[in-house]
C-alpha atoms as a PDB file:
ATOM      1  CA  UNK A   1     -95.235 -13.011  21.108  1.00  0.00           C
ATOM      2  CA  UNK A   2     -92.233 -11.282  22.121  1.00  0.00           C
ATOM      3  CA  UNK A   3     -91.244 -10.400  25.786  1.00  0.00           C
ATOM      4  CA  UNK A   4     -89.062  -7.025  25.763  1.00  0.00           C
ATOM      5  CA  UNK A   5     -87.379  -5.531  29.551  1.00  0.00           C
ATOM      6  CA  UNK A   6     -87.181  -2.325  29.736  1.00  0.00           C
ATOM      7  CA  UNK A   7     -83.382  -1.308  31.649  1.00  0.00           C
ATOM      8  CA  UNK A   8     -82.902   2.153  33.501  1.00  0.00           C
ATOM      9  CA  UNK A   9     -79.972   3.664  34.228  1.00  0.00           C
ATOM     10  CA  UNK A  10     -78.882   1.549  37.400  1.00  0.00           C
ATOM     11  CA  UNK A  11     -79.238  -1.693  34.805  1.00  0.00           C
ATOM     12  CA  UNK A  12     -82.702  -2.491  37.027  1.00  0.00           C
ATOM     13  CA  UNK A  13     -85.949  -3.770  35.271  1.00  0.00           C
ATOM     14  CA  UNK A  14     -88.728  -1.188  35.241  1.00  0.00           C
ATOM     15  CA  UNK A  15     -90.631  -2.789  32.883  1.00  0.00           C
ATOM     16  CA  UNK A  16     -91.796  -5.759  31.206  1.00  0.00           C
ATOM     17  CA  UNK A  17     -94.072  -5.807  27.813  1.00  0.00           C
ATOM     18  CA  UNK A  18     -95.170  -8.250  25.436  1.00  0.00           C
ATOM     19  CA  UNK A  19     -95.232  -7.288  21.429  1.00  0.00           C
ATOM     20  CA  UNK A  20     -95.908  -9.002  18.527  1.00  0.00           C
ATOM     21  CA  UNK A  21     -93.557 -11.349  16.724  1.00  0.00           C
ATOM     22  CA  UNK A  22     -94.166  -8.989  13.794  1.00  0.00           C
ATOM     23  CA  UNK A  23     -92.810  -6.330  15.988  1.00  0.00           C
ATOM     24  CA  UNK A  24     -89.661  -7.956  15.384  1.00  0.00           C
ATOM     25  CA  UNK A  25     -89.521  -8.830  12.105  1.00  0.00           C
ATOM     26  CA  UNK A  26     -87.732  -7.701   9.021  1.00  0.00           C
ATOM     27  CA  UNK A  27     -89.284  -6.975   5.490  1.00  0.00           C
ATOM     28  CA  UNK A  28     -88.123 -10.479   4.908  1.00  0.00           C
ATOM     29  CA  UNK A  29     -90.480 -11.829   8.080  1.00  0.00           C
ATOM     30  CA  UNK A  30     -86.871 -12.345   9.843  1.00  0.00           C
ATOM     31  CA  UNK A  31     -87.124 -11.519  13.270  1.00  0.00           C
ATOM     32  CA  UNK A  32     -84.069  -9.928  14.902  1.00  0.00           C
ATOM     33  CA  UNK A  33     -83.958  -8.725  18.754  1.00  0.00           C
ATOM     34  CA  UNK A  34     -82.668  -5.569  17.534  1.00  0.00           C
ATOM     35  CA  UNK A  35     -85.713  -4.433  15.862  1.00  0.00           C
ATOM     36  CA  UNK A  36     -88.112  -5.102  18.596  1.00  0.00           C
ATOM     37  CA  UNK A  37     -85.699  -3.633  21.039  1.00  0.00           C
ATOM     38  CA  UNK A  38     -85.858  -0.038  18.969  1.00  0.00           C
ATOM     39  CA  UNK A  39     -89.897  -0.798  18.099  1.00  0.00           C
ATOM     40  CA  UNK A  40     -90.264  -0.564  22.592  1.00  0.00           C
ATOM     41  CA  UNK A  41     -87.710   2.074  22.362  1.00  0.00           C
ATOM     42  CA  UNK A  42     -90.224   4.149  19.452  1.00  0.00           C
ATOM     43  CA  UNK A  43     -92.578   3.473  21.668  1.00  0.00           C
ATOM     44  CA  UNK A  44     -91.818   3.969  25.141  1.00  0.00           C
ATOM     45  CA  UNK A  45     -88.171   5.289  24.598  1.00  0.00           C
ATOM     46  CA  UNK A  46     -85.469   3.817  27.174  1.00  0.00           C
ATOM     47  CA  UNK A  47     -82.948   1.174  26.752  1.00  0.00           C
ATOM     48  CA  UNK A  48     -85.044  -2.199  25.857  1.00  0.00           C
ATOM     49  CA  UNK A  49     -83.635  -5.733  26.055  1.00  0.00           C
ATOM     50  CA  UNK A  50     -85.360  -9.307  25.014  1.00  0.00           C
ATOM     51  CA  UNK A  51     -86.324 -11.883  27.766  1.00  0.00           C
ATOM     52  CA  UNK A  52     -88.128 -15.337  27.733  1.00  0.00           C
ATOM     53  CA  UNK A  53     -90.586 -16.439  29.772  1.00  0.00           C
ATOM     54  CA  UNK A  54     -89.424 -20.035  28.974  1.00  0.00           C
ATOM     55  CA  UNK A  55     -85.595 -18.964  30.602  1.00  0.00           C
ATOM     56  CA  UNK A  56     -85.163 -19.744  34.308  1.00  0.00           C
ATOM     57  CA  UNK A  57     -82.359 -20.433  36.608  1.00  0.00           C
ATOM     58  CA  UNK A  58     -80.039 -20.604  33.284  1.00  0.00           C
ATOM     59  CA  UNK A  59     -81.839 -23.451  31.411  1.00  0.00           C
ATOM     60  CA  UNK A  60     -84.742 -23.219  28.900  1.00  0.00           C
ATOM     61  CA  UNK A  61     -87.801 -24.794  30.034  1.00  0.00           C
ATOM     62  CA  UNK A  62     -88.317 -27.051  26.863  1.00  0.00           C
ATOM     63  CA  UNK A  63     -84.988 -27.931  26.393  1.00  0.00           C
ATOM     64  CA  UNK A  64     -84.526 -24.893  23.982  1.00  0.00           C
ATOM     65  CA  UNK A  65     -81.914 -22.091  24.304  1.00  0.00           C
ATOM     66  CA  UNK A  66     -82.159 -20.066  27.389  1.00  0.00           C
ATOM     67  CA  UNK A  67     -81.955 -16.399  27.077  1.00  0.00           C
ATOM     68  CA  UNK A  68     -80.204 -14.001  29.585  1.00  0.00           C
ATOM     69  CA  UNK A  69     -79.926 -16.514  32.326  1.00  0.00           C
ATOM     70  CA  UNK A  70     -83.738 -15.908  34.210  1.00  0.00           C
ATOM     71  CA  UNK A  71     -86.862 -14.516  32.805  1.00  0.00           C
ATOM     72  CA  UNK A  72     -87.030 -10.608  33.686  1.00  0.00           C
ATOM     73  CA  UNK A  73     -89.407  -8.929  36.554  1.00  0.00           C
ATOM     74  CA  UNK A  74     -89.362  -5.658  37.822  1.00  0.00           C
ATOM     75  CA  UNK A  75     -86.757  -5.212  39.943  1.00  0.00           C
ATOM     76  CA  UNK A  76     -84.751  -7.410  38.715  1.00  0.00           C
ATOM     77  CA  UNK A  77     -80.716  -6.713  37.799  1.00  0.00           C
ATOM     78  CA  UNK A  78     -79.882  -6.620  34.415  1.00  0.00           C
ATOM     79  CA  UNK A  79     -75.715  -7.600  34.342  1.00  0.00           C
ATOM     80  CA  UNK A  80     -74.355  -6.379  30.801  1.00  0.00           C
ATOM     81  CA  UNK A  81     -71.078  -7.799  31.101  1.00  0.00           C
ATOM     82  CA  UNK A  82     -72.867 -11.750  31.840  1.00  0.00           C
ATOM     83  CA  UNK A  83     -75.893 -10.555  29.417  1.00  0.00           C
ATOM     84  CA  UNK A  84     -78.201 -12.186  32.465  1.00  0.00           C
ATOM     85  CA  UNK A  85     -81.290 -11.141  34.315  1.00  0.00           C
ATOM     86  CA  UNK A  86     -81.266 -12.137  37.882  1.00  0.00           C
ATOM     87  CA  UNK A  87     -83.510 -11.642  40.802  1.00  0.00           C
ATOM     88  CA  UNK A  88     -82.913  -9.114  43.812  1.00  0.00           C
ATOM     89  CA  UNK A  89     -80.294 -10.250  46.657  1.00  0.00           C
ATOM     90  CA  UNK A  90     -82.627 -11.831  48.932  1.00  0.00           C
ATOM     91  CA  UNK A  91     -79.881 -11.169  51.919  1.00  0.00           C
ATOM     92  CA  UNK A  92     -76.831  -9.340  51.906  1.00  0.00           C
ATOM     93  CA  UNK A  93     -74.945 -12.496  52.834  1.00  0.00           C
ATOM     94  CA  UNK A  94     -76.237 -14.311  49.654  1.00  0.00           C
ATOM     95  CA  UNK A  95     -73.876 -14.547  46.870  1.00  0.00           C
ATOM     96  CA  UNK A  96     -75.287 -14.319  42.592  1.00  0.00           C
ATOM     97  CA  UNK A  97     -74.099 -17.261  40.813  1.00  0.00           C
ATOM     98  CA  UNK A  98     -73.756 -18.658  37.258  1.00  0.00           C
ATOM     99  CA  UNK A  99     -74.969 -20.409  35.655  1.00  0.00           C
ATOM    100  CA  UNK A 100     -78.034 -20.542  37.016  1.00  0.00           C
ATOM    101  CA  UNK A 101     -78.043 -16.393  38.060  1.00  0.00           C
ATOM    102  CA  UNK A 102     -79.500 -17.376  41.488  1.00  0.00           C
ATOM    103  CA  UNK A 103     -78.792 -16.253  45.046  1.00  0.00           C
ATOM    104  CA  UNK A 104     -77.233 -18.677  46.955  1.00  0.00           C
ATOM    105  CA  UNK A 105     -76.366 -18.649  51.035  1.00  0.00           C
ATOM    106  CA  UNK A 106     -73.465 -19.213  52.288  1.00  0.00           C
ATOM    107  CA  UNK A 107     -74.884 -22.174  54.115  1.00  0.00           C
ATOM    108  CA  UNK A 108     -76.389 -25.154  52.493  1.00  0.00           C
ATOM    109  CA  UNK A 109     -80.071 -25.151  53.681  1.00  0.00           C
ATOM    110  CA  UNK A 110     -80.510 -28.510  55.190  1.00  0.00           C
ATOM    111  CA  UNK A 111     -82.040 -31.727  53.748  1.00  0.00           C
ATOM    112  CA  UNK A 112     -85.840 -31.840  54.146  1.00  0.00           C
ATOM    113  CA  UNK A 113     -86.145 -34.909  54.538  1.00  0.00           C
ATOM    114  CA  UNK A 114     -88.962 -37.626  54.289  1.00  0.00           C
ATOM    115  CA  UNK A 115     -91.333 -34.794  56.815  1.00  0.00           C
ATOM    116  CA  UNK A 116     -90.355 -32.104  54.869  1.00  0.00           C
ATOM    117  CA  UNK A 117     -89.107 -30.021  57.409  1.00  0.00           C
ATOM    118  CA  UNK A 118     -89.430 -26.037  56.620  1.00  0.00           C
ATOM    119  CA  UNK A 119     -86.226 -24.243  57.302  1.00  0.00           C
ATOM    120  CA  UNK A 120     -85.662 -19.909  56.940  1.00  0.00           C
ATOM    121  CA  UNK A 121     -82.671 -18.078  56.506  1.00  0.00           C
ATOM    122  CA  UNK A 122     -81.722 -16.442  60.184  1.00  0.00           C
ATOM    123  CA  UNK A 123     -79.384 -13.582  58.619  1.00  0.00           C
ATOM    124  CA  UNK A 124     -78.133 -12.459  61.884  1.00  0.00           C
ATOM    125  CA  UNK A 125     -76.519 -16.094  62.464  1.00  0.00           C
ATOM    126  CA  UNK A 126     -75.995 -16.973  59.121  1.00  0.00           C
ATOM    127  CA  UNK A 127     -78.022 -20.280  59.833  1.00  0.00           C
ATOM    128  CA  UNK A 128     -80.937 -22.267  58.356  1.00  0.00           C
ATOM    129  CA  UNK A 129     -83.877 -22.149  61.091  1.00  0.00           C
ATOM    130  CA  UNK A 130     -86.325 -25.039  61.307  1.00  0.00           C
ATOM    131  CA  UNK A 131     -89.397 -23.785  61.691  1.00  0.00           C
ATOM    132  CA  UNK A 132     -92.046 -26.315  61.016  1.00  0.00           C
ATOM    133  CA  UNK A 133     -92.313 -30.492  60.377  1.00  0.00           C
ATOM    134  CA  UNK A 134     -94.651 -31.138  57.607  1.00  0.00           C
ATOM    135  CA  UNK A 135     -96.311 -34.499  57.602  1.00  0.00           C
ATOM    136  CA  UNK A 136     -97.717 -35.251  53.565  1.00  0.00           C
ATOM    137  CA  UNK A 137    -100.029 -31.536  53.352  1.00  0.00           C
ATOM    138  CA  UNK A 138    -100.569 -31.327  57.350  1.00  0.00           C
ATOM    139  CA  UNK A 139     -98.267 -29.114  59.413  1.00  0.00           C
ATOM    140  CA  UNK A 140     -96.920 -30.663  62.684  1.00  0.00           C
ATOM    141  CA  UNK A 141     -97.243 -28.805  65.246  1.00  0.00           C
END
């Protein structure tokens, strides 16, 4: 199976489909992105490109090749000149980086430590809030 992202005009994911590997394949059984790209494009029309379900955060999941730097999900950016998918700003503060095609803050969020302590981003002061202790599964209150 073949995952295919569908790209308006703003380079944001409106679409993601599955097809079959044949989809992609040559009369030699070669697959090539390019043919399932204009096999969604016969179909559904649009600009189409490939994503894998086994990319995330720049790194294949089994140690293979990662493609386009995250999996794509609607509403997600696609960047043409990095040839990445990456995930909507979560705050304007927050900063995209490679090569993992994350948001990052422009704080470190602090060290859980051994309670794993629960900490949200305050964008009005730019800080890390704790907001809860957890002891193993049971919230401190």
């Amino acid at each position: 199976m073949a995952h295919f992202a569908q790209i308006d005009e703003n380079n944001k994911v409106i679409n993601v489909i599955v097809i079959g590997d044949s989809d992609c394949q040559d009369a030699t059984g070669v697959e090539h992105e390019s043919i399932g790209e204009q096999y969604c494009k016969n179909l559904f029309g649009g600009v189409w490109k490939k994503t894998s379900y086994n990319t995330y955060i720049g790194r294949h999941v089994s140690g293979g090749v990662p493609l386009r730097g995250n999996f794509a999900a609607i509403g997600y950016t696609y960047d043409p000149e990095h040839d990445v998918f990456y995930p909507p700003q979560p705050f304007p503060s927050w900063t995209i980086s490679g090569p993992t095609w994350q948001w990052t803050a422009p704080v470190p969020k602090p060290d859980a430590g051994p309670e794993m302590n629960l900490y949200a981003w305050n964008e009005e002061t730019k800080t890390w809030d704790f907001t809860i202790a957890m002891h193993g599964n049971v919230a401190a209150s």
